[in-house]
N, C-alpha and C. Protein backbone atom coordinates (compact mmCIF):
# COMPACT_ATOMS: atom_id res chain seq x y z
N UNK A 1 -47.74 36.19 40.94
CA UNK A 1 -47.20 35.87 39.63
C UNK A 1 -46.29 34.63 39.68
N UNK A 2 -45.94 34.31 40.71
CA UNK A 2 -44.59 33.44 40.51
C UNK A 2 -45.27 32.06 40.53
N UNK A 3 -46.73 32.04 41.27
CA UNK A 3 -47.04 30.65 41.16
C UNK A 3 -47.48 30.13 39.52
N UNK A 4 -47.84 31.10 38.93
CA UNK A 4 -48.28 30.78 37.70
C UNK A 4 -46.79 30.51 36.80
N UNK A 5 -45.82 31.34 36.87
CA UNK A 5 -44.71 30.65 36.24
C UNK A 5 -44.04 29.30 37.04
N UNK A 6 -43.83 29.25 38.35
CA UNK A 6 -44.15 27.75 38.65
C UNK A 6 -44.95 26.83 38.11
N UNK A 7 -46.25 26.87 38.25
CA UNK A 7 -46.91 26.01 37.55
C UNK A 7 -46.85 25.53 35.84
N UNK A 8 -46.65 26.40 35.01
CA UNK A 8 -46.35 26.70 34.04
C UNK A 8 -44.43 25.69 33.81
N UNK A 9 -43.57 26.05 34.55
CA UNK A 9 -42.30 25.17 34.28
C UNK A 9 -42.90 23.91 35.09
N UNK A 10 -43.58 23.55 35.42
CA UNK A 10 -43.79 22.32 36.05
C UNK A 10 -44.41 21.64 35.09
N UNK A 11 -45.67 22.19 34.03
CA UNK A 11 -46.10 21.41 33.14
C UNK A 11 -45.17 20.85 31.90
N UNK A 12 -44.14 22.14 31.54
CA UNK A 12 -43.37 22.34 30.39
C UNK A 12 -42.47 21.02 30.98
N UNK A 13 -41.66 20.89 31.97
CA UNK A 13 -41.18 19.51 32.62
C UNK A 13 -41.92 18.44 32.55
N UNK A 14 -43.39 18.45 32.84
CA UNK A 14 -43.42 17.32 32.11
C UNK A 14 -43.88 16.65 31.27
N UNK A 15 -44.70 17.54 30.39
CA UNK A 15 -44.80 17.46 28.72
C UNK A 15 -45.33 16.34 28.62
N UNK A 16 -44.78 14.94 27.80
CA UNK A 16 -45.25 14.04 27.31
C UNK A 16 -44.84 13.96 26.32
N UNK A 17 -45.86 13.12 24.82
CA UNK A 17 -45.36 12.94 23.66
C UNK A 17 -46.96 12.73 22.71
N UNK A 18 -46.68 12.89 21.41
CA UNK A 18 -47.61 13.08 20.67
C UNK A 18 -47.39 12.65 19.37
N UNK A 19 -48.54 11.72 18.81
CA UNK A 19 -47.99 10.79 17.94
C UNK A 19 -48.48 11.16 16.47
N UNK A 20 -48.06 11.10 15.13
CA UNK A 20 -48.78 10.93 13.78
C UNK A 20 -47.94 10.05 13.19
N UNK A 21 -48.55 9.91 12.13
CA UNK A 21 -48.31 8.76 10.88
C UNK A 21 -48.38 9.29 9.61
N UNK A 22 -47.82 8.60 8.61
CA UNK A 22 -48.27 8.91 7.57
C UNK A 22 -48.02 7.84 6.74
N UNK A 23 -49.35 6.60 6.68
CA UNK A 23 -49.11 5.40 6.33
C UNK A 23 -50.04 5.85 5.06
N UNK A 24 -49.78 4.77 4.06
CA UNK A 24 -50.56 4.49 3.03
C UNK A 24 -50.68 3.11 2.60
N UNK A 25 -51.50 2.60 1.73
CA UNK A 25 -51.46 1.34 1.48
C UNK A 25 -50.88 1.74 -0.19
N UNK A 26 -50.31 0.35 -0.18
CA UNK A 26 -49.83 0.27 -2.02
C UNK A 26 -50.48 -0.75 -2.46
N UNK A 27 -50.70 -1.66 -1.93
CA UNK A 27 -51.60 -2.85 -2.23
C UNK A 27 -52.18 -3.34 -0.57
N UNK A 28 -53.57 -2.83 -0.08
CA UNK A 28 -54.01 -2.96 0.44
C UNK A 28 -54.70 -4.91 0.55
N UNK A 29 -54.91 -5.02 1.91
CA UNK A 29 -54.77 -6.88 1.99
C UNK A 29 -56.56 -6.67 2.07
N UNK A 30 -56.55 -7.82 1.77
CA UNK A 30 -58.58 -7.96 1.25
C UNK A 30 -58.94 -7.91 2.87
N UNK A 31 -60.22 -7.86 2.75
CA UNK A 31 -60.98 -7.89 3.58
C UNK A 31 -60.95 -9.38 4.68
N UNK A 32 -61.04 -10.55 3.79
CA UNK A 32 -60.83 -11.78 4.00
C UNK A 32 -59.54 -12.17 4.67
N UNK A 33 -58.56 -11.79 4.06
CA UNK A 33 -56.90 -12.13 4.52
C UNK A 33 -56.57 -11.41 5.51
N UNK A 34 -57.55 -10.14 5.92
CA UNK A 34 -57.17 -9.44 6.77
C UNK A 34 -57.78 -10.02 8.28
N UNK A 35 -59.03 -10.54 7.93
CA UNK A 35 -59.63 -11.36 8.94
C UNK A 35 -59.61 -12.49 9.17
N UNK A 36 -58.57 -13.29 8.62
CA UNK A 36 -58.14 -14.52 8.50
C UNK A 36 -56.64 -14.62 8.84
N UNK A 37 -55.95 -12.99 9.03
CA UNK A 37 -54.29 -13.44 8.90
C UNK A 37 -53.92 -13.91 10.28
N UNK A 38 -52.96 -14.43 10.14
CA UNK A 38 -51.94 -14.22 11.13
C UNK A 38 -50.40 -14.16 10.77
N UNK A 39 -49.38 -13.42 11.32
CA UNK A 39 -48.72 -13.52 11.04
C UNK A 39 -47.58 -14.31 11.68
N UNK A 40 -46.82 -15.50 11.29
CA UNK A 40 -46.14 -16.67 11.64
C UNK A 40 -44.61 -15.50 11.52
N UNK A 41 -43.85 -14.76 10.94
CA UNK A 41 -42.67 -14.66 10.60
C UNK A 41 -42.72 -12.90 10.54
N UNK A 42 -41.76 -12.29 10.82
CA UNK A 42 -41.15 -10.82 10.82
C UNK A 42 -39.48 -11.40 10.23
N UNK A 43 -39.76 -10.62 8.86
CA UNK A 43 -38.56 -10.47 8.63
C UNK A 43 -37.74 -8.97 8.47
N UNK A 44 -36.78 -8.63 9.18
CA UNK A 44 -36.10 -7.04 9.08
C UNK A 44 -35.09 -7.13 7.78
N UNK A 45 -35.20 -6.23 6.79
CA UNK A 45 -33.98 -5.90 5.54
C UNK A 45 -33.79 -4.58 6.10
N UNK A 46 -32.52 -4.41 5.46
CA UNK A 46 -31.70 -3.23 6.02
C UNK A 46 -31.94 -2.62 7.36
N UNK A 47 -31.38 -3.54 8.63
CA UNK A 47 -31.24 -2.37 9.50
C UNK A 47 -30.29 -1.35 9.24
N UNK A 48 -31.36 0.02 9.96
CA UNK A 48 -30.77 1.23 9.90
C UNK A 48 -28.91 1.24 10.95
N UNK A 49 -28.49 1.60 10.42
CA UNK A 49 -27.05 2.00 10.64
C UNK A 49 -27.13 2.92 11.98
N UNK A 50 -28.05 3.53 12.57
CA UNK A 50 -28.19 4.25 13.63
C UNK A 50 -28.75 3.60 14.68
N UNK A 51 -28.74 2.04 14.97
CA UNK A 51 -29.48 2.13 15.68
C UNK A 51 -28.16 0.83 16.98
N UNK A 52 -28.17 0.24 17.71
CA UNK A 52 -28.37 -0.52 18.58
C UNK A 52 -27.68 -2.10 18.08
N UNK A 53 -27.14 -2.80 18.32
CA UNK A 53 -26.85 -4.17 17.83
C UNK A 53 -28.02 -5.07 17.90
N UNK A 54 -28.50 -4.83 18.96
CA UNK A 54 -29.93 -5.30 18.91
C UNK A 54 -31.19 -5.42 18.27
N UNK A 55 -31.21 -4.38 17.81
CA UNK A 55 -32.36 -2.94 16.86
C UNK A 55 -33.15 -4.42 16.69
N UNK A 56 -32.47 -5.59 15.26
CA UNK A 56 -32.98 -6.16 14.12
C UNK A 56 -33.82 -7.52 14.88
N UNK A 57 -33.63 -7.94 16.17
CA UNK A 57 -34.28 -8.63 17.18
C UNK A 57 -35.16 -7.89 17.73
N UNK A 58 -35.06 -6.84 18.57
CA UNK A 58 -35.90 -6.44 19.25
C UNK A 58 -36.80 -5.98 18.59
N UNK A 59 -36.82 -5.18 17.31
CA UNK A 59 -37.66 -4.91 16.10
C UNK A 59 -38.80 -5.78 15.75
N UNK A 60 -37.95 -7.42 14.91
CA UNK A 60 -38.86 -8.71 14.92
C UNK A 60 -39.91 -8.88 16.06
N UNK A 61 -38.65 -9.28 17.51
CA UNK A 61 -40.07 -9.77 18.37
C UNK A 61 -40.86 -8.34 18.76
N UNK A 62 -40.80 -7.31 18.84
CA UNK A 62 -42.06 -6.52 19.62
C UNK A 62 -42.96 -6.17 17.99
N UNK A 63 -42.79 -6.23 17.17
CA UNK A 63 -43.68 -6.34 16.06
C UNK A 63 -44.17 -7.45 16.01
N UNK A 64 -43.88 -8.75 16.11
CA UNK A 64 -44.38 -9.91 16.43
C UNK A 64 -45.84 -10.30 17.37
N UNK A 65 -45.26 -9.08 18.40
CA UNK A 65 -45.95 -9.36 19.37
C UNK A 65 -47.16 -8.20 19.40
N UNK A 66 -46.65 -6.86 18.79
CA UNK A 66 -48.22 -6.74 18.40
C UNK A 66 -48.95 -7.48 17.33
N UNK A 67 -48.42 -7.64 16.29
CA UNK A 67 -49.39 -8.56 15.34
C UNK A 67 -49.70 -9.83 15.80
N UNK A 68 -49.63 -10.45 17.07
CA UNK A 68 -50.29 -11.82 17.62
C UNK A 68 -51.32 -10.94 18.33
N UNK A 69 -51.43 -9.70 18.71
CA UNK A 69 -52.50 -9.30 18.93
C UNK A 69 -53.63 -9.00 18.70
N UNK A 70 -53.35 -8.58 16.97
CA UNK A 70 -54.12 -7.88 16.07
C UNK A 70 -54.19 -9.06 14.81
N UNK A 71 -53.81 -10.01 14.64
CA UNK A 71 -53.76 -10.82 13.46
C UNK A 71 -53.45 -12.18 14.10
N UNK A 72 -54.93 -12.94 14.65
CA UNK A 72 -54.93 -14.28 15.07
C UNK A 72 -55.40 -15.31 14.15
N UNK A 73 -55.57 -15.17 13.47
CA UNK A 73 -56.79 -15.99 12.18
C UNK A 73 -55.60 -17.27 11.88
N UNK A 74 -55.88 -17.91 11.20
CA UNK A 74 -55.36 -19.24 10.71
C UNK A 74 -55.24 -19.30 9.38
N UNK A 75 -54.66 -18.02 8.59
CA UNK A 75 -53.84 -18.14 7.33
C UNK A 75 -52.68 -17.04 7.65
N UNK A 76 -51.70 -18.41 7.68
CA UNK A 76 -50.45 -18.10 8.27
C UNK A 76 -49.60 -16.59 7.14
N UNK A 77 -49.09 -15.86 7.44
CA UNK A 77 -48.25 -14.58 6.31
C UNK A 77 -47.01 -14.63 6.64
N UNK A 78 -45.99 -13.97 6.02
CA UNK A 78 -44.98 -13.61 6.68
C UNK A 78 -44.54 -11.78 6.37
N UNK A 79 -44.62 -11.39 7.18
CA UNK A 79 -44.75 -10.17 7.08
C UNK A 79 -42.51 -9.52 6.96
N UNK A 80 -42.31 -9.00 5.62
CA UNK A 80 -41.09 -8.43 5.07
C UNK A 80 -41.13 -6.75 5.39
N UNK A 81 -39.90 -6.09 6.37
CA UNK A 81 -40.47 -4.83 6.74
C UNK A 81 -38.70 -4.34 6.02
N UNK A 82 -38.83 -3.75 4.84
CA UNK A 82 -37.78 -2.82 4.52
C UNK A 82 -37.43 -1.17 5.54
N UNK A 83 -37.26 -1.04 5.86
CA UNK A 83 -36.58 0.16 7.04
C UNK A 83 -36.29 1.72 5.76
N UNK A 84 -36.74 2.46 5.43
CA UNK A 84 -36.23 3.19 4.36
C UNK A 84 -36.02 4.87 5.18
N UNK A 85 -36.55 4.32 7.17
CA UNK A 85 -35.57 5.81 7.59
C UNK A 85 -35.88 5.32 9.21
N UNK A 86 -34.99 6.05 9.93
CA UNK A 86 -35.17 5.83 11.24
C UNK A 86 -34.41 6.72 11.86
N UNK A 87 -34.90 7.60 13.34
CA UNK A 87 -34.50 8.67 13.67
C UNK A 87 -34.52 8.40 15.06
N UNK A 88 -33.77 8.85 16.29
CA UNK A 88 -34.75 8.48 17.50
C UNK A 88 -33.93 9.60 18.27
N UNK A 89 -35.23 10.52 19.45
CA UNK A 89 -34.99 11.37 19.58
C UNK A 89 -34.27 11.75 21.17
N UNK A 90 -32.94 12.33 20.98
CA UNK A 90 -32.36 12.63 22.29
C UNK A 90 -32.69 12.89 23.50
N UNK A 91 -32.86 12.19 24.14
CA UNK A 91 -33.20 12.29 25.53
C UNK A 91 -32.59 13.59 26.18
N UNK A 92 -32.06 13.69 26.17
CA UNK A 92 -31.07 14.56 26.84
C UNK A 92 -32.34 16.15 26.21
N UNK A 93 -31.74 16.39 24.98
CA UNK A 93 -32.70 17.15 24.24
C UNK A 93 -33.86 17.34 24.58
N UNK A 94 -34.48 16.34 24.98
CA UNK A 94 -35.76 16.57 25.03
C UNK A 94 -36.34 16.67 26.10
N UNK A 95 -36.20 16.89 27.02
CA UNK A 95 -35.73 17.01 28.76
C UNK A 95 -36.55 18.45 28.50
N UNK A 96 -35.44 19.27 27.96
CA UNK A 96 -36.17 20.76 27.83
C UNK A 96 -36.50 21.78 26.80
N UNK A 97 -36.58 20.62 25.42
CA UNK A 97 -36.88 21.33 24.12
C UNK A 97 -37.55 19.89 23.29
N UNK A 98 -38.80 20.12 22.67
CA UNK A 98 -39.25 18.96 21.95
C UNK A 98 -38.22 18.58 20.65
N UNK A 99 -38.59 17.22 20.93
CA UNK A 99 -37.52 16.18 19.76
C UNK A 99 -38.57 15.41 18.95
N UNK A 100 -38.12 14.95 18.09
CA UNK A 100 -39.20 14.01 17.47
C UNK A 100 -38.30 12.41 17.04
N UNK A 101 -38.78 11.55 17.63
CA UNK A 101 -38.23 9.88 16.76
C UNK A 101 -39.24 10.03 15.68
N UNK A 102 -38.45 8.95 14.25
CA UNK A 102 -39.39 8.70 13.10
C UNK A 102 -38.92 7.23 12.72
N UNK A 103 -40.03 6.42 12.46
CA UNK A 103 -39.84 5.51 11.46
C UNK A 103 -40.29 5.17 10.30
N UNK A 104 -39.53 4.70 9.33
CA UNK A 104 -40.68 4.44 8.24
C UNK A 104 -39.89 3.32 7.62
N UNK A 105 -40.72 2.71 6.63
CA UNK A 105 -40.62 1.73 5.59
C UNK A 105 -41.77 1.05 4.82
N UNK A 106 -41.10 0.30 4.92
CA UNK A 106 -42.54 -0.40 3.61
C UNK A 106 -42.74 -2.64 4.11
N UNK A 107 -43.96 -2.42 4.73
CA UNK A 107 -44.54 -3.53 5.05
C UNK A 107 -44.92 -4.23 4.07
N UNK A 108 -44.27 -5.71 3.67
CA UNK A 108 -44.91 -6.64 2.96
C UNK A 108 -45.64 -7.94 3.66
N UNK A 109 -46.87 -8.01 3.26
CA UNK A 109 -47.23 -9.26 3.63
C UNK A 109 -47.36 -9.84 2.60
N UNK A 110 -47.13 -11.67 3.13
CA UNK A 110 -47.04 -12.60 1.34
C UNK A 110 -47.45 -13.81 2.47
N UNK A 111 -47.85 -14.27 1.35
CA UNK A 111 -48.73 -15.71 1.91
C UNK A 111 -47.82 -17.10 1.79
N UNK A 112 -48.06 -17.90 2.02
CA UNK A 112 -47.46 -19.85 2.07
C UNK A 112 -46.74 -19.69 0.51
N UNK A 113 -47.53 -19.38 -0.29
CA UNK A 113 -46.73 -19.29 -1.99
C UNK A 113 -45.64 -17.97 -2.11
N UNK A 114 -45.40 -16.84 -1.40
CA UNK A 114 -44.77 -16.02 -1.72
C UNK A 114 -45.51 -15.11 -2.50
N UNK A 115 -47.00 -15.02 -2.69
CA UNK A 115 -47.61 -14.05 -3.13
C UNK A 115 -47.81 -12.44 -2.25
N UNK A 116 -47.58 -11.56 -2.92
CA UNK A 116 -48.40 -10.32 -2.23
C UNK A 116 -49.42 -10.41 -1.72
N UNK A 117 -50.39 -10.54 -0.58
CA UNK A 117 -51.39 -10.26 -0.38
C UNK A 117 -51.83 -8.68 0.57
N UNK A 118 -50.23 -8.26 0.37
CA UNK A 118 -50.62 -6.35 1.20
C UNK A 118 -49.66 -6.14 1.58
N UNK A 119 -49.39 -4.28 0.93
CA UNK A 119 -47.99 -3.88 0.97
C UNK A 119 -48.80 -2.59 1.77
N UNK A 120 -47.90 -1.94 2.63
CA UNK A 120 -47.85 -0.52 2.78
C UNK A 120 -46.70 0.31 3.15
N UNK A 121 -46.75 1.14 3.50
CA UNK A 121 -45.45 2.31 3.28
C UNK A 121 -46.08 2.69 4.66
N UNK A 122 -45.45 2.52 5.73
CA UNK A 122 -45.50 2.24 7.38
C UNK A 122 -44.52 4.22 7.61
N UNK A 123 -45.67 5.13 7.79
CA UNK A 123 -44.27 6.33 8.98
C UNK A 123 -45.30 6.31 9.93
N UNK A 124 -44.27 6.41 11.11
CA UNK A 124 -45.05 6.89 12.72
C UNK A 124 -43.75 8.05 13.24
N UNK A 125 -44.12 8.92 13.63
CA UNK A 125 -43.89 10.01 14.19
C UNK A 125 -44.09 10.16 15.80
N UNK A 126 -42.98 10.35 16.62
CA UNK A 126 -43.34 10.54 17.79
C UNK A 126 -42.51 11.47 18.44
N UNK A 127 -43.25 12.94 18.65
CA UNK A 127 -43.01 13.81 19.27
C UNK A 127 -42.67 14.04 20.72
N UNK A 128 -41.92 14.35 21.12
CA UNK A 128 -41.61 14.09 22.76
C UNK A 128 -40.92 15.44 23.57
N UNK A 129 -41.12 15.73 24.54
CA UNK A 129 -40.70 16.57 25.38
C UNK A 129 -41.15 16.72 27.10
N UNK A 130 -40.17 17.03 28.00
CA UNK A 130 -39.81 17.10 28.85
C UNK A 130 -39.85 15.99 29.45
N UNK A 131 -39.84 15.73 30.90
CA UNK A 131 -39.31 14.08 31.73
C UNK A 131 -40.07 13.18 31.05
N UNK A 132 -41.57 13.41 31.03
CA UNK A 132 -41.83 11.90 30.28
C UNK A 132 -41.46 11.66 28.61
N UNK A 133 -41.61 12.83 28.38
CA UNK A 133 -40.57 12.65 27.40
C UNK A 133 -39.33 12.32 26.97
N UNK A 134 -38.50 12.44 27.58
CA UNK A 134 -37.15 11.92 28.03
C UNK A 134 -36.85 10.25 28.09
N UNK A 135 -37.77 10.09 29.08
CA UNK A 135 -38.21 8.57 29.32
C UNK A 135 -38.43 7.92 27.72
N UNK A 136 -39.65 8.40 27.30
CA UNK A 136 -40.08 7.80 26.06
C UNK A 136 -38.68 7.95 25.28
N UNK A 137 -37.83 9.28 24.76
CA UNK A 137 -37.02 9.28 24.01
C UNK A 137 -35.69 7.91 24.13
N UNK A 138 -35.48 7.95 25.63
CA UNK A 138 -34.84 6.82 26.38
C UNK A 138 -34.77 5.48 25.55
N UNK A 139 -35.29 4.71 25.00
CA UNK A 139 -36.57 3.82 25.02
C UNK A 139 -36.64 3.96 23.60
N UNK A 140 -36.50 4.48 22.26
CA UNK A 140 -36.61 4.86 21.32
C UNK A 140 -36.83 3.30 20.40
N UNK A 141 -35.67 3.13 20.51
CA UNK A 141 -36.03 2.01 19.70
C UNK A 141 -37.17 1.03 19.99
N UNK A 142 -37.09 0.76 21.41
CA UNK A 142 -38.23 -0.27 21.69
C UNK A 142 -39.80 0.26 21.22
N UNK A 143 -39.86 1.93 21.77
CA UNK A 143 -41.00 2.53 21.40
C UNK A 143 -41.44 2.49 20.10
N UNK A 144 -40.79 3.07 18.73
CA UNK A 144 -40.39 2.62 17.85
C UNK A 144 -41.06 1.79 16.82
N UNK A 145 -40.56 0.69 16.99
CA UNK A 145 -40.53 -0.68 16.64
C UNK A 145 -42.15 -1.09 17.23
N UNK A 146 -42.67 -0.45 18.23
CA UNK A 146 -44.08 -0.87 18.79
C UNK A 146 -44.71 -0.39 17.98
N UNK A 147 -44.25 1.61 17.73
CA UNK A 147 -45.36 2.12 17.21
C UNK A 147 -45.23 1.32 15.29
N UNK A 148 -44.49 1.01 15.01
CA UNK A 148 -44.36 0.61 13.46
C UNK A 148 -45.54 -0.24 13.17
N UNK A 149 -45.44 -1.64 14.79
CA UNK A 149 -46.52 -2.56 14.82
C UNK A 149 -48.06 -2.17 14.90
N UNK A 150 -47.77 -1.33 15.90
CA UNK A 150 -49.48 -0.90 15.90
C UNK A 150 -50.20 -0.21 14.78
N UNK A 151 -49.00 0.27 13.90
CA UNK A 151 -49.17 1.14 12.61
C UNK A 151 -49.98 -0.02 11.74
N UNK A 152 -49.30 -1.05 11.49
CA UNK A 152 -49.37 -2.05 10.73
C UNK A 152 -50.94 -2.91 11.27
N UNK A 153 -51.42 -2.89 12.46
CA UNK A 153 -52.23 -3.63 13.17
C UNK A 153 -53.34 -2.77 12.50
N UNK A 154 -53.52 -1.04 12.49
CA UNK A 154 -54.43 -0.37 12.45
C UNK A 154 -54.61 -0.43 10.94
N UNK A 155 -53.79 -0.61 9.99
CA UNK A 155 -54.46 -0.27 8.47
C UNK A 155 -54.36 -1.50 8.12
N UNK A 156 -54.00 -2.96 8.34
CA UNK A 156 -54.30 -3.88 7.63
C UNK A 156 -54.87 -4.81 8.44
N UNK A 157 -55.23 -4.74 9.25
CA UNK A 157 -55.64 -5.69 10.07
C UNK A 157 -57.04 -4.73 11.13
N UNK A 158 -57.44 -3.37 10.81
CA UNK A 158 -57.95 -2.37 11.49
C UNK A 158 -58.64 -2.86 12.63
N UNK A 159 -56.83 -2.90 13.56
CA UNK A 159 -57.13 -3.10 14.76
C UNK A 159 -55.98 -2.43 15.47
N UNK A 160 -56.18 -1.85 17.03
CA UNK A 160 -55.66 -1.44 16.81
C UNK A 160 -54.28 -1.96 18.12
């Protein structure tokens, strides 16, 4: 019996993490702009009050840097990311009880004129527990701020 509850606290240690979303589009970007964008500019409004002095940089460039991944085309955007919640989950906590980080807000892209060409309402969810979990919780913001990008890569740019 004891190896099976060994084995058993050995997995629960080291867990991992598990991701959802709950994005929508409000004004979805055409087909064309989506295969044509790129995005030149990340701008952050309201950083969240919980986070890091850093948050509103490190935010810009690792969103930056997934959308040079996912949005190479040669009609330049500038992509406006309002912040409307942000959570990130205790390491400590989550060592030996699942935690969850959340982000959400609302993605604008606008073109050379300042037009809309695609809005969405950006949540990613990331569930976490035990050491690698910990790690990931560690790391929150940077993780974060990735998953927001890849959020953004997969519904307007459906890539991922």
């Amino acid at each position: 019996m004891k190896p099976v509850y060994l084995a058993l606290s050995g997995a629960i240690l080291l867990a991992g993490c598990v991701t959802s979303n709950g994005t929508n589009a409000v004004h979805p970007i055409s087909k064309d702009a989506a295969a044509r964008g790129r995005v030149t500019l990340v701008q952050l409004h309201n950083t969240p009050s919980n986070v890091s002095g850093q948050f509103t940089t490190q935010f810009q460039n690792t969103v930056q840097s997934k959308l040079n991944e996912c949005a190479d085309g040669d009609y330049p955007l500038v992509l406006t990311v309002t912040l409307n919640g942000y959570h990130s989950a205790n390491a400590a906590i989550a060592l030996f009880a699942p935690s969850q980080s959340e982000i959400s807000g609302v993605a604008r892209l606008t073109d050379a004129s300042g037009a809309v060409v695609g809005e969405y309402n950006i949540r990613r969810t990331i569930m976490v527990g035990g050491v690698i979990g910990a790690v990931v919780a560690a790391n929150a913001e940077q993780n974060m701020s990735s998953a927001f990008g890849e959020e953004l890569c997969k519904q307007a740019f459906k890539k991922n």
